[in-house]
N, C-alpha and C. Protein backbone atom coordinates (compact mmCIF):
# COMPACT_ATOMS: atom_id res chain seq x y z
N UNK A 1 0.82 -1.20 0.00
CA UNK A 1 0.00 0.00 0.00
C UNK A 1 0.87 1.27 0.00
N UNK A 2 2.06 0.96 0.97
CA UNK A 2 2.70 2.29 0.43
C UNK A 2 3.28 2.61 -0.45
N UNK A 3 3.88 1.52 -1.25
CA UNK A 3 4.31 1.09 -2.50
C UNK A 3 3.85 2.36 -3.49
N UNK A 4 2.10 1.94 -3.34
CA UNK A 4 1.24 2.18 -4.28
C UNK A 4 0.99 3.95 -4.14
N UNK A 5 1.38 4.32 -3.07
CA UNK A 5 0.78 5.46 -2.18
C UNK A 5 2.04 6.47 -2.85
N UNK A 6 3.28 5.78 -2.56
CA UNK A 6 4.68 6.64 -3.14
C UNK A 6 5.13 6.96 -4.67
N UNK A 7 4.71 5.89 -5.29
CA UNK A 7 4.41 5.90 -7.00
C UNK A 7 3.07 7.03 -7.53
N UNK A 8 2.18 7.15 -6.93
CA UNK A 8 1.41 8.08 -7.36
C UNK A 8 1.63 9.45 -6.91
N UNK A 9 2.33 9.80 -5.87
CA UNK A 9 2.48 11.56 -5.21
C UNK A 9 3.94 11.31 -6.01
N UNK A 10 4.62 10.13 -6.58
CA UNK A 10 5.64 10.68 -7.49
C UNK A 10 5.27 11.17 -8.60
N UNK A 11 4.55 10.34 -9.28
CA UNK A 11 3.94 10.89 -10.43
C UNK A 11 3.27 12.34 -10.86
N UNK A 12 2.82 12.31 -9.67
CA UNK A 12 1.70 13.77 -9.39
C UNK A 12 3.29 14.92 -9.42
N UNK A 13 4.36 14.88 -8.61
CA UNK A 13 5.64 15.60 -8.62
C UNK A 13 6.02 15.91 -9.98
N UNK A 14 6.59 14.27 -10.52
CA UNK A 14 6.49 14.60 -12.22
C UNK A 14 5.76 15.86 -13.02
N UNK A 15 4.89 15.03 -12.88
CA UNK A 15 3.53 16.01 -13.85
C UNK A 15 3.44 17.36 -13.81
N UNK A 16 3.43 17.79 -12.47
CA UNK A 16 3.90 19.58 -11.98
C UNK A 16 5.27 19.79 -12.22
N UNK A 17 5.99 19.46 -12.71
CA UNK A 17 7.64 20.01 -13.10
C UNK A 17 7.65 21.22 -13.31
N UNK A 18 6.72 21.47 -14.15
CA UNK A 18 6.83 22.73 -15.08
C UNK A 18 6.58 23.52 -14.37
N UNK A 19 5.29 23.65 -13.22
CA UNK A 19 4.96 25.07 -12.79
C UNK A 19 5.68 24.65 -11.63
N UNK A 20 6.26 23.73 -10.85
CA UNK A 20 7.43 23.66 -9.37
C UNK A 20 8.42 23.74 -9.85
N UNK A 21 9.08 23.36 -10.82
CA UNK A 21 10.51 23.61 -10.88
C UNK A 21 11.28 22.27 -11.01
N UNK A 22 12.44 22.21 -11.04
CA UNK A 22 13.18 21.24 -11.39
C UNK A 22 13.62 20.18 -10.16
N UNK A 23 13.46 20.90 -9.21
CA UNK A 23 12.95 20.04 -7.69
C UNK A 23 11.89 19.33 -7.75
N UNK A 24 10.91 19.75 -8.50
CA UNK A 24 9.87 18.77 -8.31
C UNK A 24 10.35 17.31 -8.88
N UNK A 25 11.06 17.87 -10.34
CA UNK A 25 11.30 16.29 -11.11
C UNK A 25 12.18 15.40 -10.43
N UNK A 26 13.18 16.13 -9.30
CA UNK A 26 13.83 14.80 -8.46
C UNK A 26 12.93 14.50 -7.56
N UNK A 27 12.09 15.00 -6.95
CA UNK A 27 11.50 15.05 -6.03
C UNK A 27 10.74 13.58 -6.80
N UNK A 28 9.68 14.26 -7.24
CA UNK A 28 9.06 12.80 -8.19
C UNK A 28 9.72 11.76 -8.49
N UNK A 29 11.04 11.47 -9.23
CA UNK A 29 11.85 10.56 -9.15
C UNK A 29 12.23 9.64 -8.11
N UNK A 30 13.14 10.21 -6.85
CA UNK A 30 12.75 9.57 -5.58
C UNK A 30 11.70 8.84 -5.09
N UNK A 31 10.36 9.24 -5.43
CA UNK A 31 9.19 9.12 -4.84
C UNK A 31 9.11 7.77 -6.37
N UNK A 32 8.79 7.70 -7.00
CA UNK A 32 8.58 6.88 -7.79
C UNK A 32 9.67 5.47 -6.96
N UNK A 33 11.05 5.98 -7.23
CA UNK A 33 11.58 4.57 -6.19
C UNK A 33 11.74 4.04 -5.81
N UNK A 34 11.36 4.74 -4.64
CA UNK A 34 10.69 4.95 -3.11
C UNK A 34 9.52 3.22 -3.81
N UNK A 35 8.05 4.03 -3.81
CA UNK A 35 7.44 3.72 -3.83
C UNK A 35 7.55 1.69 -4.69
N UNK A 36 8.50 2.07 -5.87
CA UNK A 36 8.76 0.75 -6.38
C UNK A 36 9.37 -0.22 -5.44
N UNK A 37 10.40 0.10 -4.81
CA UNK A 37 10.85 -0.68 -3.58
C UNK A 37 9.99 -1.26 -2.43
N UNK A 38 8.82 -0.50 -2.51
CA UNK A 38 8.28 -0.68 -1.33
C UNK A 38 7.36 -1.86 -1.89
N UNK A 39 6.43 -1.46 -3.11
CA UNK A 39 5.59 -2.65 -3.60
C UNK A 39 6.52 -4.10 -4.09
N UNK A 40 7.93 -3.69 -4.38
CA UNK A 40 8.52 -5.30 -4.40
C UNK A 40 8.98 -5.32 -2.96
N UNK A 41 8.75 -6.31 -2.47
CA UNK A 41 9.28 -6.84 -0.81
C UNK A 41 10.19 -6.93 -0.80
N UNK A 42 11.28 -7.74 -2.06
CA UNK A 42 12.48 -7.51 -1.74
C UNK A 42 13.62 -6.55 -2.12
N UNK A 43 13.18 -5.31 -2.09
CA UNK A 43 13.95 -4.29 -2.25
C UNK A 43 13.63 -3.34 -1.27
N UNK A 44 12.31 -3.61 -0.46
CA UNK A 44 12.08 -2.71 0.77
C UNK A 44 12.50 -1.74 1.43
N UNK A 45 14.01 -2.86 1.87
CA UNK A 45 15.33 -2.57 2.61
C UNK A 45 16.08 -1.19 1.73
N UNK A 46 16.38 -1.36 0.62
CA UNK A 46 17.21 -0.26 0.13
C UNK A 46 16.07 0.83 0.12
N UNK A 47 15.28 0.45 -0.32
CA UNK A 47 13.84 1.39 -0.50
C UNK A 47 13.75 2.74 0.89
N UNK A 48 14.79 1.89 1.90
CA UNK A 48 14.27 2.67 2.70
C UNK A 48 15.34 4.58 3.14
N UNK A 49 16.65 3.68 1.91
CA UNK A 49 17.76 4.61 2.18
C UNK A 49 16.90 5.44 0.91
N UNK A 50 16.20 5.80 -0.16
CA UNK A 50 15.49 6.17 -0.87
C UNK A 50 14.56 7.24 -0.66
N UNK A 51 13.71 6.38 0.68
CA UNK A 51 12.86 7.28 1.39
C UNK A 51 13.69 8.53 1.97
N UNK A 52 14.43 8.28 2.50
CA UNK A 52 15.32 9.36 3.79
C UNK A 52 15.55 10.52 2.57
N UNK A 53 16.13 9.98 1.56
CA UNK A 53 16.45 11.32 0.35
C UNK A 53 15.19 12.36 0.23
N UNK A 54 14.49 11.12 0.02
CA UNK A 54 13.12 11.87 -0.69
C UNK A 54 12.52 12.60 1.01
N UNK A 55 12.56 11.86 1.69
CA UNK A 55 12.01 13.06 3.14
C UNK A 55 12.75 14.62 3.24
N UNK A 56 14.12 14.19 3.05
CA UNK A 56 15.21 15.30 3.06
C UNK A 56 14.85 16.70 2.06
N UNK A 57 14.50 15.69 0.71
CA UNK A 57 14.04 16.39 -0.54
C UNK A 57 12.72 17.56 -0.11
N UNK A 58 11.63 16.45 0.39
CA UNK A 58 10.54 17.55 0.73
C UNK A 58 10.69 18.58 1.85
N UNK A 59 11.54 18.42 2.50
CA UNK A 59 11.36 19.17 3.26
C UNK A 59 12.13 20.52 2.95
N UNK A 60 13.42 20.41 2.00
CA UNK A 60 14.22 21.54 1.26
C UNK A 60 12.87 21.86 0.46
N UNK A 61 11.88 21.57 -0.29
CA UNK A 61 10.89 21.78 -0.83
C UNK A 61 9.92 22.21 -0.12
N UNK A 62 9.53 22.10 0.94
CA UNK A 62 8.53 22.83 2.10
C UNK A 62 9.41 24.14 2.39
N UNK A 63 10.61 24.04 2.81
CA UNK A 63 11.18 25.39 3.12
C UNK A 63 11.46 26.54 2.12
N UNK A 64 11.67 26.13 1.12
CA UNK A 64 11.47 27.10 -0.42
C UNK A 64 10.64 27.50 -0.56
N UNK A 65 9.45 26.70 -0.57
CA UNK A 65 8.04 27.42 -1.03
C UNK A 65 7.64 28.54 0.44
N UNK A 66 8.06 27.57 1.51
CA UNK A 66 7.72 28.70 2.69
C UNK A 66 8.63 30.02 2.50
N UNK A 67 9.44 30.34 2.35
CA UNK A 67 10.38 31.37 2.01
C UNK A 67 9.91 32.07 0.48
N UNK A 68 9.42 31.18 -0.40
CA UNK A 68 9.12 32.24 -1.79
C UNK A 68 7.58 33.17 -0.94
N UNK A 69 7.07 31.84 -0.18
CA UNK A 69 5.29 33.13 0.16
C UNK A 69 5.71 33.68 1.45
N UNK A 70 6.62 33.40 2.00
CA UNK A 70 6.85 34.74 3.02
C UNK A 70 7.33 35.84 3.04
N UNK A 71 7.88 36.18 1.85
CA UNK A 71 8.07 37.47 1.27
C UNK A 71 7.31 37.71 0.88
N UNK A 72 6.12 37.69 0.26
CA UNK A 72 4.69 37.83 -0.49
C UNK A 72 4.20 38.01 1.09
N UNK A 73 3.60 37.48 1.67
CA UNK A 73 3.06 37.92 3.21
C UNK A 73 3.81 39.07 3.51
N UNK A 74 4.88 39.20 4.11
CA UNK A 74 5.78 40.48 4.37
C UNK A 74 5.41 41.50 4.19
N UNK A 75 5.38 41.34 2.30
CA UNK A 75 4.96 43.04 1.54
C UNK A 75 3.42 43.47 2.15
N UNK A 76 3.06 42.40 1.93
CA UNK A 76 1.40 42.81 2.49
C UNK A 76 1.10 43.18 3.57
N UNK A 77 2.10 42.30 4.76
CA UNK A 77 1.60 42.59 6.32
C UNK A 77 2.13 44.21 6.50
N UNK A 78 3.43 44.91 5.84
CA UNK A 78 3.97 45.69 6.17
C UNK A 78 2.84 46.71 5.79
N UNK A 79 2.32 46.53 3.91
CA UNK A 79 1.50 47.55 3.85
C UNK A 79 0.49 47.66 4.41
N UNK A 80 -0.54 46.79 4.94
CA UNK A 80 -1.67 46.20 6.31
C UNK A 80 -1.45 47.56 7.21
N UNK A 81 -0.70 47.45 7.73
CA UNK A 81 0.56 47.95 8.93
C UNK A 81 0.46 48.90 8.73
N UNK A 82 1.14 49.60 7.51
CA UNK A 82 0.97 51.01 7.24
C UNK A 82 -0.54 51.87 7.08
N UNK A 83 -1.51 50.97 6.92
CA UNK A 83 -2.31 51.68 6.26
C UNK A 83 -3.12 51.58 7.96
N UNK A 84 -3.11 50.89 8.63
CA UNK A 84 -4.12 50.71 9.83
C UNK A 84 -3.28 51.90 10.46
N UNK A 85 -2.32 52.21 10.67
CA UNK A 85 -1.61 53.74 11.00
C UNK A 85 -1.91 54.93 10.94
């Protein structure tokens, strides 16, 4: 099941390349892996040094996107700020 679970949010990574960026396509890659290792039993084991990348991966990917919209928040809270003044 997780097999099945890691092959499809890879795919879904894939597919968005274009509007995420070139992170997404490793990102997806990993996750495809990932996910193949997991649905064969006996590759599980490496499957799992796979996962750790791809955790590592999203989370450099959670912190980017949090940093591209927190400058976007910023401009706004500052002008918010100014204008309730």
């Amino acid at each position: 099941m997780f097999g099945i679970g890691y092959i499809l949010l890879g795919t879904a990574f894939v597919l968005r390349q274009k509007s995420l960026g070139t992170l997404s396509l490793v990102i997806g890659i990993f996750a495809i892996v990932t996910g193949l290792g997991f649905a064969s039993i006996l590759m599980a084991i490496p499957a799992l040094f796979t996962l750790t990348i791809f955790e590592i991966l999203m989370l450099v990917f959670i912190v980017k996107a949090m940093n591209a919209d927190g400058m976007n928040t910023e401009k706004t809270g500052s002008e918010l700020s100014s204008v309730a003044i």
